[in-house]
Structures are given as C-alpha cells and as structure tokens.
PDB file of N, CA and C in Angstrom:
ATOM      1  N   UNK A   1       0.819  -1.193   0.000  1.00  0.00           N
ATOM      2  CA  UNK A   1       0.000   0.000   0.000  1.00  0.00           C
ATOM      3  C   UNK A   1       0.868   1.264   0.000  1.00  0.00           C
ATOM      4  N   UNK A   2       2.096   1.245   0.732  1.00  0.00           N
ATOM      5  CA  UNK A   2       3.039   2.240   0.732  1.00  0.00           C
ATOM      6  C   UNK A   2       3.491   2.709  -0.906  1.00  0.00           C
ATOM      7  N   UNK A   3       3.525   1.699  -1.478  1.00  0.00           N
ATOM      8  CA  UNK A   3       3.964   1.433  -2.514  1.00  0.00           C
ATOM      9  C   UNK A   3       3.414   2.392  -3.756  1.00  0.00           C
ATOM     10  N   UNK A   4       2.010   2.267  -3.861  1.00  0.00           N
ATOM     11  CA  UNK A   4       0.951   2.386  -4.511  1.00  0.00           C
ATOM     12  C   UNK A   4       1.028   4.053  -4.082  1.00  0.00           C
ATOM     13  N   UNK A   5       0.962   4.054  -2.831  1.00  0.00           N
ATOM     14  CA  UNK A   5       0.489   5.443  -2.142  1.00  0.00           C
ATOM     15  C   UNK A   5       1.845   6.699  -2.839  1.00  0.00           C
ATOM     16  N   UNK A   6       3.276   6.369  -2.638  1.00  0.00           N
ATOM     17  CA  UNK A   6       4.328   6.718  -2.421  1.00  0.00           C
ATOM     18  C   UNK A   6       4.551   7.051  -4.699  1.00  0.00           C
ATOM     19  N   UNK A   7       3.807   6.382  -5.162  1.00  0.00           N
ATOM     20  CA  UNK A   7       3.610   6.330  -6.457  1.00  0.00           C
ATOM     21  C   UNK A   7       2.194   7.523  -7.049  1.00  0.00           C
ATOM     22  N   UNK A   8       1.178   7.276  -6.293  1.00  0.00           N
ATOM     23  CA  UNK A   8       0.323   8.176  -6.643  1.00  0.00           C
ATOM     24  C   UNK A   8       0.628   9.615  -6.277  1.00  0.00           C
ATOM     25  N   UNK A   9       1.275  10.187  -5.238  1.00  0.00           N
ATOM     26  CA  UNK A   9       1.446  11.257  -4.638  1.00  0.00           C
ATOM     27  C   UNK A   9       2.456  12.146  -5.359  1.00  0.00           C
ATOM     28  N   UNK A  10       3.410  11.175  -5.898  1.00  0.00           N
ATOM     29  CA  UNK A  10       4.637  11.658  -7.072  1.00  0.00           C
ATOM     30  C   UNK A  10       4.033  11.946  -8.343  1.00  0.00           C
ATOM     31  N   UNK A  11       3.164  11.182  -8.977  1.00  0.00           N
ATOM     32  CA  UNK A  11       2.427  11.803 -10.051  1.00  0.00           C
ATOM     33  C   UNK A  11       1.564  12.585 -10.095  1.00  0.00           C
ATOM     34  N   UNK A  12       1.115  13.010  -9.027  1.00  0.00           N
ATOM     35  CA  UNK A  12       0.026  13.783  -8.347  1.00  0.00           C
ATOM     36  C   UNK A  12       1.071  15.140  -8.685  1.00  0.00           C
ATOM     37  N   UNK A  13       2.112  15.382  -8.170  1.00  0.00           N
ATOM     38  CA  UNK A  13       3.033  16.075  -7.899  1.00  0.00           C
ATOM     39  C   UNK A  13       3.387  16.510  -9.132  1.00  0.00           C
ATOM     40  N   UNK A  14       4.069  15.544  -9.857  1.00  0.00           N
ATOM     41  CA  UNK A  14       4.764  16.111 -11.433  1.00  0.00           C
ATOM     42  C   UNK A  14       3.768  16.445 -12.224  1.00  0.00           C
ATOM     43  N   UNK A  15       2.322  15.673 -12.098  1.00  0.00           N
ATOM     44  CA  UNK A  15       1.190  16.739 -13.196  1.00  0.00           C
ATOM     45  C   UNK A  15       1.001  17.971 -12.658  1.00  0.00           C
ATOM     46  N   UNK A  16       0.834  18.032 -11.094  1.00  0.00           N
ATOM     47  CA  UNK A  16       0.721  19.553 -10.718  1.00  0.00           C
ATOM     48  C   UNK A  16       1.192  20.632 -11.051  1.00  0.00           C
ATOM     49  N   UNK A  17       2.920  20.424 -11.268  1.00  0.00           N
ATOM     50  CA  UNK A  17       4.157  21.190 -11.695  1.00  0.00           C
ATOM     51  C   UNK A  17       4.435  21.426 -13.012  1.00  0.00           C
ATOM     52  N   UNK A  18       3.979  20.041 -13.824  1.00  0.00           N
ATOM     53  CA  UNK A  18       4.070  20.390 -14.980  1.00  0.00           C
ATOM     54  C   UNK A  18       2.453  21.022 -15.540  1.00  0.00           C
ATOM     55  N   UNK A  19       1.284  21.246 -14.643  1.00  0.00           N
ATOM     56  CA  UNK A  19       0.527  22.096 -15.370  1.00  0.00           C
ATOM     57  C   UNK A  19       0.844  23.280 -15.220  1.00  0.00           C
ATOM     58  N   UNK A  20       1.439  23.766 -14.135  1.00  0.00           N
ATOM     59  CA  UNK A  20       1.654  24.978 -13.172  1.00  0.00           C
ATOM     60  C   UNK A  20       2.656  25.652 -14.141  1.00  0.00           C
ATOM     61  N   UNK A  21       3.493  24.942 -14.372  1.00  0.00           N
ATOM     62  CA  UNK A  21       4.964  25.649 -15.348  1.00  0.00           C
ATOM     63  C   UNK A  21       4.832  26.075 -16.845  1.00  0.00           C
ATOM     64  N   UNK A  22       3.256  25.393 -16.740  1.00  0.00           N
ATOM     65  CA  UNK A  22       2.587  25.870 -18.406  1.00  0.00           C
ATOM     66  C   UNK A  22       2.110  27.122 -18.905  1.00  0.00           C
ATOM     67  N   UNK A  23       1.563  27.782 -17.001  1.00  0.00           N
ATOM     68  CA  UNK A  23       1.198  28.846 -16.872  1.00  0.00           C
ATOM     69  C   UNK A  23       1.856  29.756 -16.820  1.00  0.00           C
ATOM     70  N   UNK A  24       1.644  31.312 -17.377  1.00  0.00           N
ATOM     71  CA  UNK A  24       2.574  32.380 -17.005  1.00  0.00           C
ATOM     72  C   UNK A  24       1.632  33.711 -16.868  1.00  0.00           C
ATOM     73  N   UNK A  25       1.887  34.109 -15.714  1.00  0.00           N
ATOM     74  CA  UNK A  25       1.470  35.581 -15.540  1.00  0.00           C
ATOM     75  C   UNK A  25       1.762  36.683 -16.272  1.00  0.00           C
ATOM     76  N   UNK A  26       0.574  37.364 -16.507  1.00  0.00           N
ATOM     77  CA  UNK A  26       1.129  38.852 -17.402  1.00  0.00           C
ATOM     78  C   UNK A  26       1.968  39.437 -17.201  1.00  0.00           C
ATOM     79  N   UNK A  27       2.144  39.785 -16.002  1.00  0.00           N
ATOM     80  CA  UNK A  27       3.366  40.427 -15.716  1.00  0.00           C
ATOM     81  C   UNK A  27       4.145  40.104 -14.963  1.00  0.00           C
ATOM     82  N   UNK A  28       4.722  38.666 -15.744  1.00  0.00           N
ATOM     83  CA  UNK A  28       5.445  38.276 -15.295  1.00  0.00           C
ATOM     84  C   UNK A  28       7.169  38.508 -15.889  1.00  0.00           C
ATOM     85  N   UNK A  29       7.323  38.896 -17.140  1.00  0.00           N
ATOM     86  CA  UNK A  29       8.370  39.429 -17.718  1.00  0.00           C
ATOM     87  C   UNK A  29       8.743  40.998 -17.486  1.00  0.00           C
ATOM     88  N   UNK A  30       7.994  41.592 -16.318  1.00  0.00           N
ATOM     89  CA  UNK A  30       8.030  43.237 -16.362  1.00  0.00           C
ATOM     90  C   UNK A  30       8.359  42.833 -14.919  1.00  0.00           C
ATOM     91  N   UNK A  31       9.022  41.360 -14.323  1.00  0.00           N
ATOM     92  CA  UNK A  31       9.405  41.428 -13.382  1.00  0.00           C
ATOM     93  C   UNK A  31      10.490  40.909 -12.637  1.00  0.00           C
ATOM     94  N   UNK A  32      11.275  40.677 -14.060  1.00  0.00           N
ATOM     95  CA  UNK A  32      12.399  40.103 -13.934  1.00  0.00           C
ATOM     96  C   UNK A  32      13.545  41.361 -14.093  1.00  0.00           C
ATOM     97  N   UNK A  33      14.529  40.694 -12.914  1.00  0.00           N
ATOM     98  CA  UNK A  33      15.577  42.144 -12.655  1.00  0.00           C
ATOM     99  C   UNK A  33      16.382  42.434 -13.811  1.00  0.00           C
ATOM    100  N   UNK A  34      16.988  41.563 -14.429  1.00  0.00           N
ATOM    101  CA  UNK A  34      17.768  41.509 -15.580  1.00  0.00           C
ATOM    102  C   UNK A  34      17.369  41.815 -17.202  1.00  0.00           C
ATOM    103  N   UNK A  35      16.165  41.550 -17.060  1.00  0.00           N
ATOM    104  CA  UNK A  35      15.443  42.138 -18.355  1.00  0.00           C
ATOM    105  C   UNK A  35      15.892  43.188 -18.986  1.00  0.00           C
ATOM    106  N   UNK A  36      15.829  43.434 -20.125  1.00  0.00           N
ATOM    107  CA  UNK A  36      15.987  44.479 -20.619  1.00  0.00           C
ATOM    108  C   UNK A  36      14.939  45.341 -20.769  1.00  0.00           C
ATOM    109  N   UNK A  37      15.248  46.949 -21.089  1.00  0.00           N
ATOM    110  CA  UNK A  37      13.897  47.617 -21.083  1.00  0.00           C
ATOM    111  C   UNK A  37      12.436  47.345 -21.909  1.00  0.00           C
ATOM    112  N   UNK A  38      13.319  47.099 -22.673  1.00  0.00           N
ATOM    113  CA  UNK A  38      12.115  46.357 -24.044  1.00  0.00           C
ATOM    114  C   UNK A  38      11.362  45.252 -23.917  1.00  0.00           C
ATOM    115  N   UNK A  39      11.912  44.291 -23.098  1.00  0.00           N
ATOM    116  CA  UNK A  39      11.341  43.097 -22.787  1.00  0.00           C
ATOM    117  C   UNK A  39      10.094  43.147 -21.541  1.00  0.00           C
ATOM    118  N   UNK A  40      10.049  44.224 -21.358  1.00  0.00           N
ATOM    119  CA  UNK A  40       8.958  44.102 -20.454  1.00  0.00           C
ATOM    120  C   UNK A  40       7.631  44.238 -21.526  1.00  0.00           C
ATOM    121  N   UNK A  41       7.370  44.529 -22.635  1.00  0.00           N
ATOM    122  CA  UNK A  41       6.465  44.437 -23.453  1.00  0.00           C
ATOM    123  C   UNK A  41       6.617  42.701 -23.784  1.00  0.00           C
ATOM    124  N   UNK A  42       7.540  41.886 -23.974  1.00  0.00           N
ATOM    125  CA  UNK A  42       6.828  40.803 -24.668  1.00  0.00           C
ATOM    126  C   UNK A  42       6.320  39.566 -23.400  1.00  0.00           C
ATOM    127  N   UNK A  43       5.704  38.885 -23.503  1.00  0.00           N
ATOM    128  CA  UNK A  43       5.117  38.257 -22.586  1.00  0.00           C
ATOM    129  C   UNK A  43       5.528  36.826 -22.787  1.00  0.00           C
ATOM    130  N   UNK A  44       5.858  35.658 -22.073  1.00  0.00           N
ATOM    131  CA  UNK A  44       6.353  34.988 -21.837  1.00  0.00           C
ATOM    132  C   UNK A  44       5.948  33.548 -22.579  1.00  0.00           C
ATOM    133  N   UNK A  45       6.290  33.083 -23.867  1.00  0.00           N
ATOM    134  CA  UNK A  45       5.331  31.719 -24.031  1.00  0.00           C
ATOM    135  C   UNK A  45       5.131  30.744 -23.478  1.00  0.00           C
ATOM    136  N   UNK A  46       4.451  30.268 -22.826  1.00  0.00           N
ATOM    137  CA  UNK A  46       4.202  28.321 -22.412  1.00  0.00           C
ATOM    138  C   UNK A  46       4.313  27.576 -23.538  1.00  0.00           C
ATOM    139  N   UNK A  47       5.217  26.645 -23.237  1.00  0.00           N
ATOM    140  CA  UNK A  47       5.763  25.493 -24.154  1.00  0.00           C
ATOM    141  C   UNK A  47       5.611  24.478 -23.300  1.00  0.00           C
ATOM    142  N   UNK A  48       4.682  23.841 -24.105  1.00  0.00           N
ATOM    143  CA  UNK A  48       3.721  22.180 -23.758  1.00  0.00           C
ATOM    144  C   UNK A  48       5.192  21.296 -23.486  1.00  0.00           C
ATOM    145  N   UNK A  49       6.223  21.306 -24.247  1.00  0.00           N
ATOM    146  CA  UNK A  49       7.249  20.565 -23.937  1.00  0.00           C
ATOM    147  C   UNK A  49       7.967  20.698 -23.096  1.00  0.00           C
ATOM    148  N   UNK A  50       8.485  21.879 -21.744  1.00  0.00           N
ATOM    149  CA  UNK A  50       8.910  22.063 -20.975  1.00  0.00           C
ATOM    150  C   UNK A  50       8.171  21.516 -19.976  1.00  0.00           C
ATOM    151  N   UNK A  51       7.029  21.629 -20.097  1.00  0.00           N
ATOM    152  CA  UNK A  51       5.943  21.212 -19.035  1.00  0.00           C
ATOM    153  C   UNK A  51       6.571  19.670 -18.734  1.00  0.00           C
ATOM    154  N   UNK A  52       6.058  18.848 -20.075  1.00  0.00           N
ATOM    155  CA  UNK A  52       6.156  17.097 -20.251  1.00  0.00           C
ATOM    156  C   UNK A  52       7.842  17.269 -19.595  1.00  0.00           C
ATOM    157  N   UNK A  53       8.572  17.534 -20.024  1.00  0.00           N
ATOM    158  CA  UNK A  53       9.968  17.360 -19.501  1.00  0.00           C
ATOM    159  C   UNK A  53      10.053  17.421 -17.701  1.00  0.00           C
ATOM    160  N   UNK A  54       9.711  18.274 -17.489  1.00  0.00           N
ATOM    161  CA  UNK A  54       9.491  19.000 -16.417  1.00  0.00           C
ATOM    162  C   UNK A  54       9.125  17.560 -15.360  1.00  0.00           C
ATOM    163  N   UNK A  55       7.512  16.819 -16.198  1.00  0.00           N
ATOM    164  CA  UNK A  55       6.880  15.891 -15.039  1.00  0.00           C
ATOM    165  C   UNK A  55       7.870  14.455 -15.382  1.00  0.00           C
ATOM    166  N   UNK A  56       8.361  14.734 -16.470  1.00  0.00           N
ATOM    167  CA  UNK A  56       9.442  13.051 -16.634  1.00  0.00           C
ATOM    168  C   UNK A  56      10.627  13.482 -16.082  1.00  0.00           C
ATOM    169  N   UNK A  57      10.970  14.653 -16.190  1.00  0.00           N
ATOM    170  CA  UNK A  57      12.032  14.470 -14.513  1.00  0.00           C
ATOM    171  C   UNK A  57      11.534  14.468 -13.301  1.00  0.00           C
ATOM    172  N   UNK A  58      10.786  14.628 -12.989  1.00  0.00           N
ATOM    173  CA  UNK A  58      10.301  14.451 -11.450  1.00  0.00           C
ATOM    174  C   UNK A  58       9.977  13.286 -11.259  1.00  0.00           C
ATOM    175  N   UNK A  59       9.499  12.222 -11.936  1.00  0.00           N
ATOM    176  CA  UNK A  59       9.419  10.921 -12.017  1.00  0.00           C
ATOM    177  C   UNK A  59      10.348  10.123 -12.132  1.00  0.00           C
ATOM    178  N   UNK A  60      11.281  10.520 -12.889  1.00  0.00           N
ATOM    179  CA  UNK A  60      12.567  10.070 -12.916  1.00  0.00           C
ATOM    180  C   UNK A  60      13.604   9.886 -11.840  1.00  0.00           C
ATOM    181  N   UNK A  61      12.941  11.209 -10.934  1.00  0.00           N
ATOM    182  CA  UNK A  61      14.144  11.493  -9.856  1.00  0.00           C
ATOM    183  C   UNK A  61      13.596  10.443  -8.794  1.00  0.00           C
ATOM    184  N   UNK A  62      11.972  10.297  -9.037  1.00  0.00           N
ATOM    185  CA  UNK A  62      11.347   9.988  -7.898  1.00  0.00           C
ATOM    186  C   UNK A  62      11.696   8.232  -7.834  1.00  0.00           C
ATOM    187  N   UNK A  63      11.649   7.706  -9.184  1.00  0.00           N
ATOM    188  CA  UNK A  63      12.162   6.106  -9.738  1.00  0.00           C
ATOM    189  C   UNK A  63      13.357   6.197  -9.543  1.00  0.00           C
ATOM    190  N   UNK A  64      14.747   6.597  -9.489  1.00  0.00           N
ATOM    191  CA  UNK A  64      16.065   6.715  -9.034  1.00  0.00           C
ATOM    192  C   UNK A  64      16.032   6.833  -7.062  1.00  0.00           C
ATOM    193  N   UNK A  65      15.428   8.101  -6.944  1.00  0.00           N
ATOM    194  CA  UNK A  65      15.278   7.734  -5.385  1.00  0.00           C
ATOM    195  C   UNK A  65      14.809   6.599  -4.299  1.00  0.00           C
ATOM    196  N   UNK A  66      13.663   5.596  -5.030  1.00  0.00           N
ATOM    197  CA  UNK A  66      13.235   4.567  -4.649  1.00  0.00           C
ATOM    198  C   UNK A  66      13.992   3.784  -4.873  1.00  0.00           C
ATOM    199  N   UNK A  67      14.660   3.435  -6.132  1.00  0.00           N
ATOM    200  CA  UNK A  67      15.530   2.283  -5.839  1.00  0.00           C
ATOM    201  C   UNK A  67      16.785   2.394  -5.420  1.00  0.00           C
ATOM    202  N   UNK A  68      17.178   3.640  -5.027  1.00  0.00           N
ATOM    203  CA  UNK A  68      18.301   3.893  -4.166  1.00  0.00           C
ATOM    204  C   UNK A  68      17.680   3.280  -2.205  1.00  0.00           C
ATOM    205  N   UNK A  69      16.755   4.164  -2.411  1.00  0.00           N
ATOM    206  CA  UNK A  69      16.425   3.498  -0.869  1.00  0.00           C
ATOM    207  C   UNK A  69      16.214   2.395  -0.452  1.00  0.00           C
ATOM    208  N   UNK A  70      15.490   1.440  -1.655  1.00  0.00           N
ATOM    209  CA  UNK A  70      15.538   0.086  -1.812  1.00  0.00           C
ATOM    210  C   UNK A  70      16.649  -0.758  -1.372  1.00  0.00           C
ATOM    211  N   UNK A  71      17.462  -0.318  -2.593  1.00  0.00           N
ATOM    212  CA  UNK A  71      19.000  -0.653  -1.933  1.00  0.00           C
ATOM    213  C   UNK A  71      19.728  -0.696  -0.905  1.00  0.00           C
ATOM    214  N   UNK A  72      19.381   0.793   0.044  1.00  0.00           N
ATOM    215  CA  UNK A  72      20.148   1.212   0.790  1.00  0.00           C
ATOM    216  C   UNK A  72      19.256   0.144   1.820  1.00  0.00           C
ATOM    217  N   UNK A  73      18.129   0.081   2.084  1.00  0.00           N
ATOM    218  CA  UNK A  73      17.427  -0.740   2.929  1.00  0.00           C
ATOM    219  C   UNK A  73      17.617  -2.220   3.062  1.00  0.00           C
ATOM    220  N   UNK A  74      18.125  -3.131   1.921  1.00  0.00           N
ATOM    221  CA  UNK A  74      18.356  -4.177   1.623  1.00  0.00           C
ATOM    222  C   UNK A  74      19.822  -4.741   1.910  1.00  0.00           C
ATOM    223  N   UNK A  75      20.827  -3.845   1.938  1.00  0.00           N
ATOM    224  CA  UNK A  75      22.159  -4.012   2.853  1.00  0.00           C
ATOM    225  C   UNK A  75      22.395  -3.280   3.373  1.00  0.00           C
ATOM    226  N   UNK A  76      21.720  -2.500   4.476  1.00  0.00           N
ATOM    227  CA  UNK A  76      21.515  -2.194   5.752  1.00  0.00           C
ATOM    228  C   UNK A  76      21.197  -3.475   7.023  1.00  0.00           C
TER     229      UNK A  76
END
C-alpha cells in the first residue's frame, strides 16, 4: 500500500508542476531584474514541452530515489 500510495502522490506532484509551469502571468516578464527595457512588453510563451519534460524528470528522480532506498534498505 506504501507502494501504490508513495507512487500516486509523485504523479500527483509532477502533473501539478508540470501544469503549473505551463502557466505564465502577465506580468510576469516586467518582473524580472535583468530584463531588458524592451522586454517588459513581450510576454512569456508556455511550451507544452517544458511542461512534459518537467513531469518526466520528477518521475525520474522519484524512480532513481526509490531504488536507491531500496538498496540502501536491503544491505543495511
């Protein structure tokens, strides 16, 4: 059940982040320090593919971390 649980909560997680990172606020480029003056007129695109990247690394990290602990639990 840990199992199952410890699996749903991670994908729960990386769709959250990767819908969240899809989004961008209006003014959100008129609020970056480094910008240039001009760039506060253009507004920021969401790219569907940063998103997907975004939730297959978090899954990735989350499948590397489990079977590290696996491990670490098994010759312990």
């Amino acid at each position: 059940m840990r199992t199952i649980l410890y699996w749903l909560a991670t994908t729960a997680f990386a769709v959250a982040m990767a819908h969240s990172s899809g989004q961008s606020a209006a003014g959100e480029a008129a609020d970056l320090l480094w910008a240039p003056s001009g760039a506060a007129d253009v507004l920021p695109v969401p790219e569907p593919s940063r998103a997907v990247l975004l939730g297959v690394g978090i899954m990735a990290i989350a499948f590397t971390y489990r079977k590290a602990w696996l491990n670490l639990k098994r010759k312990g």
